[in-house]
C-alpha atoms as a PDB file:
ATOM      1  CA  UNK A   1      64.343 -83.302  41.412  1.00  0.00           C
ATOM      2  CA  UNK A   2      64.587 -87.104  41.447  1.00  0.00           C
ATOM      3  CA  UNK A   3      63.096 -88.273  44.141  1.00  0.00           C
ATOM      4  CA  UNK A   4      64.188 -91.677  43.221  1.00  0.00           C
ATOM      5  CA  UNK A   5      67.911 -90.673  43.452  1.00  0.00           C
ATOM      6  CA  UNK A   6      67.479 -88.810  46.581  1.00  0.00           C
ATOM      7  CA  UNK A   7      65.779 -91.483  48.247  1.00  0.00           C
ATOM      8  CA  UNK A   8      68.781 -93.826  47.151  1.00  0.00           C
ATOM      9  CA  UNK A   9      71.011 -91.301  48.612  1.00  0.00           C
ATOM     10  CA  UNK A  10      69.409 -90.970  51.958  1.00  0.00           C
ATOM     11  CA  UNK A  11      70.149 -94.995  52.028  1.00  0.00           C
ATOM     12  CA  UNK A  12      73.545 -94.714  51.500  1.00  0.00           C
ATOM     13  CA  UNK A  13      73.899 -93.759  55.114  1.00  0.00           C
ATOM     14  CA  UNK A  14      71.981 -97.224  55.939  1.00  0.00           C
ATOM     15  CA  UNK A  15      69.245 -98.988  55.784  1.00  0.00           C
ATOM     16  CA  UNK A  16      65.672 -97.545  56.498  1.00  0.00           C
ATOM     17  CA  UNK A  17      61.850 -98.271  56.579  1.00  0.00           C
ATOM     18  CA  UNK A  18      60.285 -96.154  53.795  1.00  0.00           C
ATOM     19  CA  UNK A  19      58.520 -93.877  57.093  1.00  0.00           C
ATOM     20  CA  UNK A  20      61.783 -93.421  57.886  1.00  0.00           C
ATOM     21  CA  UNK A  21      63.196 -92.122  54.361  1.00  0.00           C
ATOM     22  CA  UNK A  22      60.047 -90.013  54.225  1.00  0.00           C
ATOM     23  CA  UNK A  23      60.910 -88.441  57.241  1.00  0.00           C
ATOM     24  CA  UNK A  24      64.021 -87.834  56.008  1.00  0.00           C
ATOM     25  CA  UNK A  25      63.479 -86.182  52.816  1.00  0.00           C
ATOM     26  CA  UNK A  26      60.552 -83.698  53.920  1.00  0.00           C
ATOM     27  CA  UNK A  27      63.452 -82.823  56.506  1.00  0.00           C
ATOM     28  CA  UNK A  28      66.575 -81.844  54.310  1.00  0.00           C
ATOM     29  CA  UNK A  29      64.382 -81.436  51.033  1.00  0.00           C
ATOM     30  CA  UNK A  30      60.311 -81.135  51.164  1.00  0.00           C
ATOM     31  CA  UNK A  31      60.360 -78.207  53.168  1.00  0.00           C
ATOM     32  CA  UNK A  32      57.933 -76.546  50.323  1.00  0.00           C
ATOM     33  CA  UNK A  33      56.227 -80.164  48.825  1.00  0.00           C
ATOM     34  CA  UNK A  34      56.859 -83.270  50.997  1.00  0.00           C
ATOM     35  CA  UNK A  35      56.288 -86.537  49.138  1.00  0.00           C
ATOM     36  CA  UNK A  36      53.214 -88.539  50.189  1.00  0.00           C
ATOM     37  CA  UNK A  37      53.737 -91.918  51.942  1.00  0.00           C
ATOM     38  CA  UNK A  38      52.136 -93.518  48.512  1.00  0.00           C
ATOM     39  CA  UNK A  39      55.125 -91.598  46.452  1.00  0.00           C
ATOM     40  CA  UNK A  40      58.030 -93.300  48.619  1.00  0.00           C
ATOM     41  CA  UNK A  41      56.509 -96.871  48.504  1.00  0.00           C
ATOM     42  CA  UNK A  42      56.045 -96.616  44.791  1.00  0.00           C
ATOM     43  CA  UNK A  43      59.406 -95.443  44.160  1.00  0.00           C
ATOM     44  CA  UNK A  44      61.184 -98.041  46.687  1.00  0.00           C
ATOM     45  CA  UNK A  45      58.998-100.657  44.958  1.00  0.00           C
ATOM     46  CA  UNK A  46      60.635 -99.244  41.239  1.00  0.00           C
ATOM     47  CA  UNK A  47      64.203 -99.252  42.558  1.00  0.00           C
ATOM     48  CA  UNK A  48      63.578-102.417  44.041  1.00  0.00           C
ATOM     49  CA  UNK A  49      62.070-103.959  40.846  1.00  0.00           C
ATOM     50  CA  UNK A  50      65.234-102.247  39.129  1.00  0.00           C
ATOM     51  CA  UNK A  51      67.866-103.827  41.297  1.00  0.00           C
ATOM     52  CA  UNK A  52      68.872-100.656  42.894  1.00  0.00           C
ATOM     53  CA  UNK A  53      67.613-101.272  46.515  1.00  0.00           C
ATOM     54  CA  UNK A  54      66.821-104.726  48.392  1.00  0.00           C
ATOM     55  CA  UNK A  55      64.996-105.666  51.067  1.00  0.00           C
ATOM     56  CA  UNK A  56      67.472-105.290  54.072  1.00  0.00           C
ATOM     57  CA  UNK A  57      64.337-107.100  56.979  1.00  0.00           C
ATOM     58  CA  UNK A  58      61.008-107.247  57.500  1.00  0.00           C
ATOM     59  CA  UNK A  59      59.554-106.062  60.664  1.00  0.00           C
ATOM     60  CA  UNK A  60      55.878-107.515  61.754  1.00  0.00           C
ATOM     61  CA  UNK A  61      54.152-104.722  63.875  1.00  0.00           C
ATOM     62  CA  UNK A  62      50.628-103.543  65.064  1.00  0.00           C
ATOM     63  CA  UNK A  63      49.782-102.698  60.983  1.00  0.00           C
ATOM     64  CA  UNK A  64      51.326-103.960  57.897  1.00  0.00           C
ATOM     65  CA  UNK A  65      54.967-105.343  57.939  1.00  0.00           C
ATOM     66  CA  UNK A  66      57.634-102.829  57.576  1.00  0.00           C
ATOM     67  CA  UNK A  67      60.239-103.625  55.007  1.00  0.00           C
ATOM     68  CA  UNK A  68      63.744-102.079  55.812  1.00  0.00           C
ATOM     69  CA  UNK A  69      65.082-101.032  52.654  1.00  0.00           C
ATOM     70  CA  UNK A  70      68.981-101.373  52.029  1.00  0.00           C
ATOM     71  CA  UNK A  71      70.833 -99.714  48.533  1.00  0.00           C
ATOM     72  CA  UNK A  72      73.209-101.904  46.752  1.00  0.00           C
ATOM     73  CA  UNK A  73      76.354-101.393  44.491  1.00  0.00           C
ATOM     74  CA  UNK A  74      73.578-100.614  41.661  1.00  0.00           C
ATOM     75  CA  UNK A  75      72.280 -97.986  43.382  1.00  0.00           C
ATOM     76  CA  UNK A  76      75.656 -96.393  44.222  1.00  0.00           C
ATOM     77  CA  UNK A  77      76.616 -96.399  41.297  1.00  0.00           C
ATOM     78  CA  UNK A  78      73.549 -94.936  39.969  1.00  0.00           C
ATOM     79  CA  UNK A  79      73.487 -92.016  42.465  1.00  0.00           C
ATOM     80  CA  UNK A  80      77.379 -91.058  41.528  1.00  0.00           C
ATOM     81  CA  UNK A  81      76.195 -91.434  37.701  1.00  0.00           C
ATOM     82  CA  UNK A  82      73.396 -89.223  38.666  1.00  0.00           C
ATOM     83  CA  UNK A  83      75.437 -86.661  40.676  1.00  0.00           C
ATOM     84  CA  UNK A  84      78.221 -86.168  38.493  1.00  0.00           C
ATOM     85  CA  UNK A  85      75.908 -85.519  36.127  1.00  0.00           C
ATOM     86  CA  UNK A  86      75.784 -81.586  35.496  1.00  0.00           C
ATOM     87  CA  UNK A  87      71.681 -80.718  35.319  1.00  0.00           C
ATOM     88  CA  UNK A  88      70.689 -78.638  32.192  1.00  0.00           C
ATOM     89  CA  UNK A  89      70.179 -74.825  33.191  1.00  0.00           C
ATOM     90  CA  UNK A  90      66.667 -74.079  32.208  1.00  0.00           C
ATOM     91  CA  UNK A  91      66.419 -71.498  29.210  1.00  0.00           C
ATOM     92  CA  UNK A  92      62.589 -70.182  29.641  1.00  0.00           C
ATOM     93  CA  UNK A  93      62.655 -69.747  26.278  1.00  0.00           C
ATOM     94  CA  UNK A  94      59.317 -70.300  26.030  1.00  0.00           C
ATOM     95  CA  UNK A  95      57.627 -69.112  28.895  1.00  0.00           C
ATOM     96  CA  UNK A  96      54.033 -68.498  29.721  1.00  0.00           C
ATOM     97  CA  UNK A  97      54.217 -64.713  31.200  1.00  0.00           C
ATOM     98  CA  UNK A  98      56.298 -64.162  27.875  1.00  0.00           C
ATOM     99  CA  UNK A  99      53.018 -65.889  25.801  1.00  0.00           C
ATOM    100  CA  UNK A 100      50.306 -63.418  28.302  1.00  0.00           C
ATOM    101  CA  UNK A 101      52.600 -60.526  27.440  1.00  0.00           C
ATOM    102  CA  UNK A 102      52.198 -61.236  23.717  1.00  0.00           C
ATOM    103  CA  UNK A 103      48.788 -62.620  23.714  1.00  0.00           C
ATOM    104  CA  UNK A 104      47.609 -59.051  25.791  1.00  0.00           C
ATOM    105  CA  UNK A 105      49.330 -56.885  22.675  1.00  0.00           C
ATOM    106  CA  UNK A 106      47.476 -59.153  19.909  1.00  0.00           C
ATOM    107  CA  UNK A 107      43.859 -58.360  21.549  1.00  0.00           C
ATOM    108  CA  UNK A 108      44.783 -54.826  22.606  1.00  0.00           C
ATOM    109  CA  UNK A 109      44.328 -55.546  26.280  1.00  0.00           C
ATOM    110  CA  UNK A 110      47.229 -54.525  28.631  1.00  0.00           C
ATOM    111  CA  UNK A 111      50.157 -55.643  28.610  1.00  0.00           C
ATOM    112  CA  UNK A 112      51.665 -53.421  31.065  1.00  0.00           C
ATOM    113  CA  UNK A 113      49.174 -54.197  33.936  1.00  0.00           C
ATOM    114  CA  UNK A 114      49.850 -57.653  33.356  1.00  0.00           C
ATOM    115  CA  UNK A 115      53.732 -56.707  33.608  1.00  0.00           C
ATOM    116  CA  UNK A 116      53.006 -54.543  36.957  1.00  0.00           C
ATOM    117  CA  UNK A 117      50.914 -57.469  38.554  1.00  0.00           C
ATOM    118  CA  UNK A 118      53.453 -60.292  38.116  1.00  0.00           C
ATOM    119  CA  UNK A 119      56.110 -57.469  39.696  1.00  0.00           C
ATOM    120  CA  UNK A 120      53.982 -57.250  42.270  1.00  0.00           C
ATOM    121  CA  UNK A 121      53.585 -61.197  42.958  1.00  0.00           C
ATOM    122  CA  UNK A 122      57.640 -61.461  42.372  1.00  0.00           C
ATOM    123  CA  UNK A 123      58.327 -58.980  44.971  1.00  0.00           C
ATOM    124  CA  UNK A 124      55.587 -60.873  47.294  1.00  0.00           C
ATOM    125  CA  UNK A 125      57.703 -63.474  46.951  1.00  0.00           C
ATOM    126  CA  UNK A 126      60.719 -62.401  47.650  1.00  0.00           C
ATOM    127  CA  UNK A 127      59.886 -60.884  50.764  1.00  0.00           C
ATOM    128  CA  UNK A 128      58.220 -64.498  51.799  1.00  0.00           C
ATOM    129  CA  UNK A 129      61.497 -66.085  51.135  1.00  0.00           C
ATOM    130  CA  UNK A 130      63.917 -62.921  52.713  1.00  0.00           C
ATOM    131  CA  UNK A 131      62.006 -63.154  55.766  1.00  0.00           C
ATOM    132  CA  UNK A 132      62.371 -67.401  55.435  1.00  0.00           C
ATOM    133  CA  UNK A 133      66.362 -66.965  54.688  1.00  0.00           C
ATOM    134  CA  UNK A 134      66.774 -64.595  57.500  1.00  0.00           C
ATOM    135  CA  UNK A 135      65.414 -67.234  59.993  1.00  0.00           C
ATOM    136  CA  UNK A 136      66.324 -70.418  58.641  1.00  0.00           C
ATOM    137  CA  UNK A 137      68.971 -72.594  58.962  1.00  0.00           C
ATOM    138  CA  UNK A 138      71.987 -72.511  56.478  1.00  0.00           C
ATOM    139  CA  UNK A 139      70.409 -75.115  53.903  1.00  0.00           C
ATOM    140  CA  UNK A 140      67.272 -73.009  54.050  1.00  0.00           C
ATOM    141  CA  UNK A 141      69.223 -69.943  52.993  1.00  0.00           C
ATOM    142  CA  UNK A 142      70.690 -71.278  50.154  1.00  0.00           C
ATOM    143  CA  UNK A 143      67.668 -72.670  48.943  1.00  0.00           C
ATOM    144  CA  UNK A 144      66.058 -69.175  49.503  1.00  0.00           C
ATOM    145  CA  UNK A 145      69.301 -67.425  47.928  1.00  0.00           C
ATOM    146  CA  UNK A 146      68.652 -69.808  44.637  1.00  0.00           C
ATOM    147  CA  UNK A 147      65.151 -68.743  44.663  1.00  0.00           C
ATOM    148  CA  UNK A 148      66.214 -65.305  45.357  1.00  0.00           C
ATOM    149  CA  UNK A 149      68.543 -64.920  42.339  1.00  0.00           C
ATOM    150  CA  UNK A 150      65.909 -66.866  39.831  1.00  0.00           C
ATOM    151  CA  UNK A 151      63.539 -63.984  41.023  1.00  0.00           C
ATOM    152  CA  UNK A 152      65.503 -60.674  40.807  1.00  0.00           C
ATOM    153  CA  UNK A 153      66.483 -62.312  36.863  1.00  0.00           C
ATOM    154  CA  UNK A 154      62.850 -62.742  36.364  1.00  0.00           C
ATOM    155  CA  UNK A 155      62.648 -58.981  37.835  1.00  0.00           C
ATOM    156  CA  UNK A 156      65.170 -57.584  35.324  1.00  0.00           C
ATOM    157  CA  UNK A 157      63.064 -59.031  32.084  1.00  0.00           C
ATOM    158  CA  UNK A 158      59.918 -57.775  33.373  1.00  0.00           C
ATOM    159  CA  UNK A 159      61.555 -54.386  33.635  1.00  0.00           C
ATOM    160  CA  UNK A 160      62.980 -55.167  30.478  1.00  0.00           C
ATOM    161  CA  UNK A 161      59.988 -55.871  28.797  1.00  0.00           C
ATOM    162  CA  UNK A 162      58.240 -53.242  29.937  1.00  0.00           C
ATOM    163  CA  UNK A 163      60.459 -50.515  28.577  1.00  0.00           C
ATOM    164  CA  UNK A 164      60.109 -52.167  25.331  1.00  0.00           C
ATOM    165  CA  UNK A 165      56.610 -52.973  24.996  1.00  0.00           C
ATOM    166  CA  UNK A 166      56.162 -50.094  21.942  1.00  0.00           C
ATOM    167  CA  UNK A 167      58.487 -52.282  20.614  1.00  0.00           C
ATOM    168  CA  UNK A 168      57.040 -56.072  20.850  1.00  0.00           C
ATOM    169  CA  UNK A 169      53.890 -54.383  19.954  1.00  0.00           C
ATOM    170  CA  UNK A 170      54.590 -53.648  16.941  1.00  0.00           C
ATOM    171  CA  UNK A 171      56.549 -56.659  16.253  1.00  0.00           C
ATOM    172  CA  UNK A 172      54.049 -58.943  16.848  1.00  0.00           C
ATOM    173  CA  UNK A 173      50.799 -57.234  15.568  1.00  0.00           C
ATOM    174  CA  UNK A 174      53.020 -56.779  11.690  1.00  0.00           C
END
């Protein structure tokens, strides 16, 4: 995710104090990782080195002053650039449970249990994020359905795999 462009389109709304857009993206997006207060100031400061934001007021307080940040036609632009561009589907081609599978059948350890334990860890996690969808709010279950679907595909290869490990084994140990 770019946390950049998502902070630029939380501003689109209006301006905001960099608390504010921290608040904001832990709410509709950090559910699982929420950025750190040290992230968001180092990314307005970018955008705002970059032309994309600008300083909408400064507020003097109890602390340090509080800068009220404001997007400009830059940064609109950028975020429709950004969102109308498609993101590339990630292939796995080269993943690492496919390089433990293959490194377990060169050293004769096996590859099997190491198939049956990551099944088991899947299926941990997809009752995590079931029980998550079932009492979350409608963004939370389509984040959990996206998960969902990325872990019943990674289901299918392992059963996949598994059924042909005879296979790899001998295609890799040649």
């Amino acid at each position: 995710m770019s946390i950049g462009h998502t902070l630029l389109g939380l501003l689109e709304s209006g301006p905001r104090h960099g608390y504010d857009l921290k608040r904001a993206f832990d709410e509709k997006f950090g559910h699982d990782r929420p950025l750190h207060y040290g992230q968001v100031y180092s990314t307005m400061s970018r955008l705002l080195k970059n032309g994309l934001v600008e300083v909408d007021g400064i507020e003097a307080g109890g602390g340090p002053e509080r800068k009220r940040y404001a997007i400009t036609e830059a940064g609109i632009t950028d975020v429709e650039r950004w969102l109308a561009t498609p993101e590339k589907p990630e292939p796995y081609l080269q993943s690492t449970l496919y390089t433990k599978v293959v490194l377990a059948l060169l050293t004769s350890r096996d590859a099997a249990e190491i198939l049956d334990t990551q099944r088991s860890e899947h299926l941990r996690g997809m009752r995590i994020l079931t029980d998550r969808k079932r009492k979350g709010d409608l963004a939370d279950q389509l984040i959990c359905d996206h998960a969902l679907f990325h872990l019943e595909a990674d289901l299918r290869w392992l059963e996949l795999t598994a059924a042909r490990l005879d296979k790899l084994r001998t295609a890799v140990t040649r």
